[in-house]
Each structure stands twice: as C-alpha cells, then as structure tokens.
Protein backbone atom coordinates (compact mmCIF):
# COMPACT_ATOMS: atom_id res chain seq x y z
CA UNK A 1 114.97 77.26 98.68
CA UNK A 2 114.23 78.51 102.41
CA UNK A 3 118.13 80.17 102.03
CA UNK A 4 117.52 81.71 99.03
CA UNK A 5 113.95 83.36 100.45
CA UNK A 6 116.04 84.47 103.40
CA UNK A 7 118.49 86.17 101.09
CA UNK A 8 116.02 87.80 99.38
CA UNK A 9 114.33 89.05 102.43
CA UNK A 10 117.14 90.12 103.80
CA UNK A 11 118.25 91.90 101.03
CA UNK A 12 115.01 94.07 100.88
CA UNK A 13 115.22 94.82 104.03
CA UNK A 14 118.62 96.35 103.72
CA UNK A 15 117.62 98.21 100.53
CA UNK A 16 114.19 99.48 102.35
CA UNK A 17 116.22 101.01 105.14
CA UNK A 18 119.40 102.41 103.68
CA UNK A 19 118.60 103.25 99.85
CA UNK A 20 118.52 100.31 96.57
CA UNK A 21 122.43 100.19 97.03
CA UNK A 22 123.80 103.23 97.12
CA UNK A 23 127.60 103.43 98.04
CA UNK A 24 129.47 106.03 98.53
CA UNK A 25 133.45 106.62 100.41
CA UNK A 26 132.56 103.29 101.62
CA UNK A 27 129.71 104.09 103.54
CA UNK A 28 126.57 103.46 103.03
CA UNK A 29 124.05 106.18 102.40
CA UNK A 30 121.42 106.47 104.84
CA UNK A 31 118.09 106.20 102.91
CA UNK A 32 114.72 107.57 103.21
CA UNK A 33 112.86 103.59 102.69
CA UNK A 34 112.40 102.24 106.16
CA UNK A 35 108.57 104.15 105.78
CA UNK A 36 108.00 100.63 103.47
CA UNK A 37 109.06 98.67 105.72
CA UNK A 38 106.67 100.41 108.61
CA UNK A 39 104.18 100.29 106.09
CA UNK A 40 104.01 97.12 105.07
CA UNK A 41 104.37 95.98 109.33
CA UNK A 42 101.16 97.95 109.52
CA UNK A 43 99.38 96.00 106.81
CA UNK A 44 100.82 92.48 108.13
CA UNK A 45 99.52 93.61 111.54
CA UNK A 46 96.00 94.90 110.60
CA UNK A 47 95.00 92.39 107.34
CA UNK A 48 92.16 90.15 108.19
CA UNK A 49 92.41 86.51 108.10
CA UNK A 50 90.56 86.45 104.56
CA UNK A 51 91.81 85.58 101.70
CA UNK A 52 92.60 88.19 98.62
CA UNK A 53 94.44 86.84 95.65
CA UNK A 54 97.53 88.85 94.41
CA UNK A 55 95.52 90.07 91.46
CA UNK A 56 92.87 91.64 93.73
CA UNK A 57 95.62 93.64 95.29
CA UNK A 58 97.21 94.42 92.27
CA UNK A 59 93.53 96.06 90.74
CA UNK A 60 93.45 98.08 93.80
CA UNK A 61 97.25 99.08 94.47
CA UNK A 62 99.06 99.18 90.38
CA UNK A 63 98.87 102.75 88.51
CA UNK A 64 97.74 104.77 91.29
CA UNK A 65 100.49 107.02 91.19
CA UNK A 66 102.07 108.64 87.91
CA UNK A 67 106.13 107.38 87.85
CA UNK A 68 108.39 110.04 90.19
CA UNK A 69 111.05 111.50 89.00
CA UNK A 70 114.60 110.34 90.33
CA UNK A 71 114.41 111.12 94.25
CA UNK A 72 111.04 112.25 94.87
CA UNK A 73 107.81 110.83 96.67
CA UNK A 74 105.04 110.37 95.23
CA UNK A 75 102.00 108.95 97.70
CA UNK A 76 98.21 108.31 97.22
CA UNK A 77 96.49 107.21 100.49
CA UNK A 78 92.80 106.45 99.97
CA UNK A 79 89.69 103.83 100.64
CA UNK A 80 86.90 102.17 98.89
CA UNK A 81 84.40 99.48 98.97
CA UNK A 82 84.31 95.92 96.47
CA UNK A 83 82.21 92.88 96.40
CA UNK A 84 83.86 89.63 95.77
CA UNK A 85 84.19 86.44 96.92
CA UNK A 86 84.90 85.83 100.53
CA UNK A 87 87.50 83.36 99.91
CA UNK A 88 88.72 81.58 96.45
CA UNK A 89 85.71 79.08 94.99
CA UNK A 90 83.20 80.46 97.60
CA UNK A 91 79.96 80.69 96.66
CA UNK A 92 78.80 83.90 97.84
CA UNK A 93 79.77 87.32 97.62
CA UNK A 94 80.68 90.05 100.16
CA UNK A 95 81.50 93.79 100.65
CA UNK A 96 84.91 94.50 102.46
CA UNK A 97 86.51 97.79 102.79
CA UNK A 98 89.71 97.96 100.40
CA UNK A 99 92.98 100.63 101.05
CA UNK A 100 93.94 102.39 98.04
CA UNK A 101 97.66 102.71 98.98
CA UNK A 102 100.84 103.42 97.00
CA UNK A 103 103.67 105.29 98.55
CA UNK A 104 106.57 105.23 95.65
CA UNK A 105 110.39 106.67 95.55
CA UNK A 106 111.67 107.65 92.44
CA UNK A 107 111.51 104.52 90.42
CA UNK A 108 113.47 102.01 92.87
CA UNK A 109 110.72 101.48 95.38
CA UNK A 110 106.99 100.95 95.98
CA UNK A 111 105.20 99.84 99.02
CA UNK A 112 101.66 99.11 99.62
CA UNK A 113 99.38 96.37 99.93
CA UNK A 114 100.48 94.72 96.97
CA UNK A 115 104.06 94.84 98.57
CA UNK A 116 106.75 96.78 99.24
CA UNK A 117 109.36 96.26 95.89
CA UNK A 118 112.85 97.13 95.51
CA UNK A 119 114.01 97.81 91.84
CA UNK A 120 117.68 96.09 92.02
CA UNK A 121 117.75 96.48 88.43
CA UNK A 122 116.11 99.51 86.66
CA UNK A 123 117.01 99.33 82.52
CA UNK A 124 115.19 100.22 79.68
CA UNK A 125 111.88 99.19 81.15
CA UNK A 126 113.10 96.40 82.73
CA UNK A 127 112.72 96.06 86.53
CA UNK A 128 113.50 93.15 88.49
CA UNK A 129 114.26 92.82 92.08
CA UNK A 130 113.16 91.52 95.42
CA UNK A 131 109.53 91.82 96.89
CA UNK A 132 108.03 91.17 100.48
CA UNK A 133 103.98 90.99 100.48
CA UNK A 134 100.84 89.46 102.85
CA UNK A 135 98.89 86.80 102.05
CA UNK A 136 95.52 86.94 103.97
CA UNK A 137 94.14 84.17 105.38
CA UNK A 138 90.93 82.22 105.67
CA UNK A 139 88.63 81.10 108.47
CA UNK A 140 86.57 78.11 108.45
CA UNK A 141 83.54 80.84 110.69
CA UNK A 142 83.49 82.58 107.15
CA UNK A 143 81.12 80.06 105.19
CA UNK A 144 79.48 77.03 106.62
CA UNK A 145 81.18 74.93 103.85
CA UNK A 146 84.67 75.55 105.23
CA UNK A 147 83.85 73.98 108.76
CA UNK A 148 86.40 71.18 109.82
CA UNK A 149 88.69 72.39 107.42
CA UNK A 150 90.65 74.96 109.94
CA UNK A 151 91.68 78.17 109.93
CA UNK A 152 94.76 79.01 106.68
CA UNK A 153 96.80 82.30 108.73
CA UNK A 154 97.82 85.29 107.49
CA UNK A 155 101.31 85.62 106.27
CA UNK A 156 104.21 87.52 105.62
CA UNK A 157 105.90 86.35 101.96
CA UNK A 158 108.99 87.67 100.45
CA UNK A 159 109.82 86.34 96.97
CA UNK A 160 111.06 88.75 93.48
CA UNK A 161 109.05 90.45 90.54
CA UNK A 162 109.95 90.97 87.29
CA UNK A 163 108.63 93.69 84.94
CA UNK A 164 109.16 95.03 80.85
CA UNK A 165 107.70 97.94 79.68
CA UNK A 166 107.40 99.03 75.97
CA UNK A 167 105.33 101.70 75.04
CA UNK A 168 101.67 101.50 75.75
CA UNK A 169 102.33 97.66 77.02
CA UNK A 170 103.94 95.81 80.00
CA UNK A 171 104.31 92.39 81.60
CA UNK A 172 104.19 92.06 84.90
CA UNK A 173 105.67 88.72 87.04
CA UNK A 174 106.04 88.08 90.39
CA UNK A 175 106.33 84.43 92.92
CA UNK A 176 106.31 84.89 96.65
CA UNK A 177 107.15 81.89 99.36
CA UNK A 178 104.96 82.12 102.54
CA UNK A 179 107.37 82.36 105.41
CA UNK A 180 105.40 83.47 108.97
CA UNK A 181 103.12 81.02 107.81
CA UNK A 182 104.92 78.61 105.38
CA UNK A 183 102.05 76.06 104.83
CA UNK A 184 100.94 78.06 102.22
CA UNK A 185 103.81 77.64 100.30
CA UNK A 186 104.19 79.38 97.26
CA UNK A 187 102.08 81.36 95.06
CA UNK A 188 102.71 84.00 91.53
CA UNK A 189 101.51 86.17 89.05
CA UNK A 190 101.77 86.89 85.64
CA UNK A 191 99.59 89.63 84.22
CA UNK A 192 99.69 91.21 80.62
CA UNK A 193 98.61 94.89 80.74
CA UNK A 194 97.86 97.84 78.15
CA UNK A 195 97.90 101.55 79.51
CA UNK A 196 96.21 103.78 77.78
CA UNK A 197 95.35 107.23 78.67
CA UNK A 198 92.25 108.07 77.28
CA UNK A 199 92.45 112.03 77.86
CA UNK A 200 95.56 112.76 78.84
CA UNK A 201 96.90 113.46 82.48
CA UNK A 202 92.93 113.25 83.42
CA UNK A 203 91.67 109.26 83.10
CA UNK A 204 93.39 106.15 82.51
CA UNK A 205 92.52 102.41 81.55
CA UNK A 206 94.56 99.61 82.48
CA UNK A 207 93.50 96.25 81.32
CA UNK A 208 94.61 92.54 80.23
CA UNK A 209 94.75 88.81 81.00
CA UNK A 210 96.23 87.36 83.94
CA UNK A 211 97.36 83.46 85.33
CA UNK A 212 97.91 82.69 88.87
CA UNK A 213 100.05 79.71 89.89
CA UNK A 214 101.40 77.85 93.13
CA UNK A 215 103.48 74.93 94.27
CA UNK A 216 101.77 71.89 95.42
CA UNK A 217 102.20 72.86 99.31
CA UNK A 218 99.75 76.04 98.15
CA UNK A 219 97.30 74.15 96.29
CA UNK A 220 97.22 71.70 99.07
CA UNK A 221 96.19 74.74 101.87
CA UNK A 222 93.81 76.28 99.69
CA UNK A 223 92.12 73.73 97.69
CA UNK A 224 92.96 70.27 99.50
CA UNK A 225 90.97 68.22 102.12
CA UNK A 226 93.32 65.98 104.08
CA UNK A 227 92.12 62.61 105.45
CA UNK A 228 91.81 64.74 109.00
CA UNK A 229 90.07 67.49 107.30
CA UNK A 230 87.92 64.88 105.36
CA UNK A 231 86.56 63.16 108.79
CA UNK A 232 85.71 66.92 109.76
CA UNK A 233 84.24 68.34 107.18
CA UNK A 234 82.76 65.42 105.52
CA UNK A 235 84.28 66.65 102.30
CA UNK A 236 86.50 63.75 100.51
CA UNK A 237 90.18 63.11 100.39
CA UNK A 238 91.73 65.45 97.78
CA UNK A 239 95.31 66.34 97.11
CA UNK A 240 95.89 68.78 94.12
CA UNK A 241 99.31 69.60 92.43
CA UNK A 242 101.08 72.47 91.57
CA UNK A 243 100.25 74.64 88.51
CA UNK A 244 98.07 77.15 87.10
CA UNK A 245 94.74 77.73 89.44
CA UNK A 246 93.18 81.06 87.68
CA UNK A 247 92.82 82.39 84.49
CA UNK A 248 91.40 85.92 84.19
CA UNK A 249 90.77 89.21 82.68
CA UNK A 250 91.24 93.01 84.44
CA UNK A 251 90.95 96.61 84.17
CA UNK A 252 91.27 99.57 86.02
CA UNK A 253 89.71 102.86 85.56
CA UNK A 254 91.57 106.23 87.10
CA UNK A 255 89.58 109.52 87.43
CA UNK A 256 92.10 112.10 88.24
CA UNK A 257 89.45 114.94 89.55
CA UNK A 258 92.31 117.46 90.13
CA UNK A 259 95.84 117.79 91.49
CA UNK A 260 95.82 115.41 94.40
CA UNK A 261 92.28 113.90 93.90
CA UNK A 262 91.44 110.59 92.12
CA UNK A 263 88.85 108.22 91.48
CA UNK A 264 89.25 104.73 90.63
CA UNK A 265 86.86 102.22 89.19
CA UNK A 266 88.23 98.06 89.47
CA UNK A 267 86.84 95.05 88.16
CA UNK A 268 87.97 91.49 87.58
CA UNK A 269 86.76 88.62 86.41
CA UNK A 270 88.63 85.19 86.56
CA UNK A 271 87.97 81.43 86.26
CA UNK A 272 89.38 78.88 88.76
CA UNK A 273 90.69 76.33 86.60
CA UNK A 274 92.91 73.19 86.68
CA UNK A 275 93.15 71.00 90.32
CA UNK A 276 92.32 74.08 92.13
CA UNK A 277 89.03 74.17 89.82
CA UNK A 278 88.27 70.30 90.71
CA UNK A 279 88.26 70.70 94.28
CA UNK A 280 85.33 69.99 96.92
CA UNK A 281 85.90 73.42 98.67
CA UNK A 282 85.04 75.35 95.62
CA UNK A 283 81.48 75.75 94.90
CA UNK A 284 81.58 78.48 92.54
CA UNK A 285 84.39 78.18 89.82
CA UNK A 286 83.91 81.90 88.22
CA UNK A 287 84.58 84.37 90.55
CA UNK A 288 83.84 88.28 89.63
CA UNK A 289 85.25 91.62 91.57
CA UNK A 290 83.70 95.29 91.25
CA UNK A 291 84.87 97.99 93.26
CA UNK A 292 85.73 101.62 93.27
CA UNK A 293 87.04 104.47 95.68
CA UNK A 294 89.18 107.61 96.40
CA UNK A 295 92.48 108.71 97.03
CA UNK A 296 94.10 111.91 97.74
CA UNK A 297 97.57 112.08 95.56
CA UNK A 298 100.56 114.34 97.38
C-alpha cells in the first residue's frame, strides 16, 4: 500500500512540474504546473491544526471556475467566512475564515485547497488520475471534551480521484492515505452532483448527496479513545472500524457579478453515522455548514 501511495505521489509530482505527460523528440516538455505544487506547499504550511472534512473543502473549492479551454489558466483567488463545527461530532459551532481558491490548466490540472489533481486520463467525461491534498488537524485546547485525547496533526495525503460527467450530472470519487502524518490513515469521498445553471453564464446551483468513508486506522484517530486516552480523558475504551462515517446533502450557489467577480453562497448538512456516530467524542451527531464569500476570476 505505502509503495503504491509513493507511486502515486511521485507521479503527481512529475506531472505538476513538467506537464500531464507530454513527450516530445524524447524530451520532456517543460510545463507550466509546478505553481500547484507551490500552492498546495503554501496551504500544507499555513492550514490550522483543525479539522475540515473533504466535503467542506469541496463546497468551498468545486465549480468556482468555468472549464478552460486546452492550454489556458483559468484562476479565482478569493475569501469568506462559515460557521461549522470545530471538529467532526463537536458540539458547538464556530466562524473560521475559508480561501476560495481554484487555479485550473486546461482540463488536466486543478490545485487548491481541495487538492492539487492531475487528469492522467481525460475521455468523454471521464477523469481519473492522481491527487495530493491536506488533512487538518485537531487539538485537544479546541473543546474541553477533547482533553487527554492529544493533539491529531495536520497532514499531507496523496491518493487518486475519479470523475464521470453526463450532461447536467456527475459523480465525483476520491480516497487519500495520510502520509506526513500517517496515523490518520485513510479517508474518501463520493459525492453525486447536478449542475444547473439557472440563468445562464450569470448563477449556478450545484447540489446532491454525499458519503464519507475511512479505514479503521482513520476511524481509530478521529473517533477512538485508546485505553491511554481513556485514563486521560475519562472517556471509555472504544475502537471503531472502517466504513462509512457521514451521510449528507450539499449545494453551492455561484453569483457571477461580472467578468472576474463572483459570489458564492455554501451550505451542507450531514449526519455522522455508523461507528464514527457511536463514539464518546461526538456529542453532536448532525453537523450543519453555512458560508459564503468572494472571488475575483482572471
């Protein structure tokens, strides 16, 4: 497993730096991508140690920019504000600052919060190809609740996405292995969308169900209380499996004002369910997120 996550991270790498495997005479093409991987180094190195599933990313990141054509940029840079939950199952709610990011090329990479993506395979709206991401962390100073438990660190993750497109629909796929901090295992997504432009070129809605999922070493960061852990926290023993820990629905709303400026509107509401659901750490199993923000499109 640990071989085939260092293949795949190497082989981003190499496509964010030189081009998605372009050949020519031999040689290979010097590429315009190693901005992603800069990108995505700036993200590892400012994210805060709190925790943000990958389908609060996805809300805030997915559909800000219209597809490029073959061999151009398109970027939106931007900020806003959302209130969520400070950390999966807690019981109260905060505001954080969120980036609206996405810096695309063509249709063979993307790179923001959400990840920086490499389209290996690009055909008749199926994508699929290798993706390196950040999983934030958690600190036990956030809530009173989490004390004994320890600190969960950020970390860099590199795993693959998979994506069909048909018309007005898409699915969306994706499973990523912690490595900088590989206690927290691995996690994925799988999210069922509809985009529909309700007045054309001006405001669009993108919304649908979603699952998360992660192996047992994932579950067992996030949700378990080891016998150490137990002592500290006086929480009991618990040890939860792999499988599904959220089930939830999402939506986006996109205001483009004019040329480069654009509004967007997020929400998400999701259900911790399963093991993850059962645990002592979460107090609150239904979690909702509202946000919204600006971005300047060039």
């Amino acid at each position: 497993m640990r071989d085939a996550i260092r293949g795949i991270t190497t082989t981003i790498i190499r496509s964010a730096v030189f081009g998605p495997g372009v050949v020519r005479s031999g040689m290979v093409r010097p590429g315009v991508f190693g901005s992603g991987v800069l990108v995505l180094s700036a993200l590892l190195h400012a994210a805060p140690a709190q925790a943000q599933a990958l389908q609060d990313l996805a809300i805030e990141q997915q559909g800000l920019n219209e597809r490029p054509a073959p061999g151009a940029w398109s970027v939106s840079l931007g900020a806003g504000l959302a209130a969520g939950p400070d950390y999966p199952g807690a019981r109260d709610d905060r505001v954080r600052p969120v980036p609206l990011v996405e810096i695309g090329y063509g249709d063979r990479v993307v790179a923001g919060p959400f990840g920086l993506a490499v389209a290996a395979l690009d055909w008749n709206g199926l994508r699929v190809g290798p993706v390196l991401g950040i999983e934030g962390g958690r600190r036990q100073s956030a809530d009173p609740h989490l004390d004994g438990l320890g600190d969960i660190s950020t970390s860099l993750t590199a795993g693959a996405f998979i994506s069909y497109r048909l018309g007005l629909f898409d699915i969306y796929g994706t499973a990523r292995q912690a490595l900088t901090n590989s206690g927290s295992g691995l996690a994925g997504l799988v999210q069922f969308n509809i985009r529909q432009p309700l007045i054309p070129r001006t405001l669009y809605l993108i919304a649908g169900p979603d699952v998360e999922f992660g192996n047992a070493e994932h579950e067992q960061t996030w949700f378990g209380v080891t016998p150490t852990q137990s002592f500290q926290s006086g929480l009991p023993v618990y040890t939860p499996g792999s499988g599904i820990n959220t089930v939830g629905l999402h939506a986006t709303l996109t205001y483009r004002a004019s040329e480069h400026v654009l509004w967007r509107v997020f929400t998400n509401f999701k259900d911790l369910t399963g093991q993850a659901g059962e645990s002592p750490i979460v107090e609150r199993r239904t979690e909702f997120v509202a946000g919204f923000g600006v971005a300047y499109h060039f």
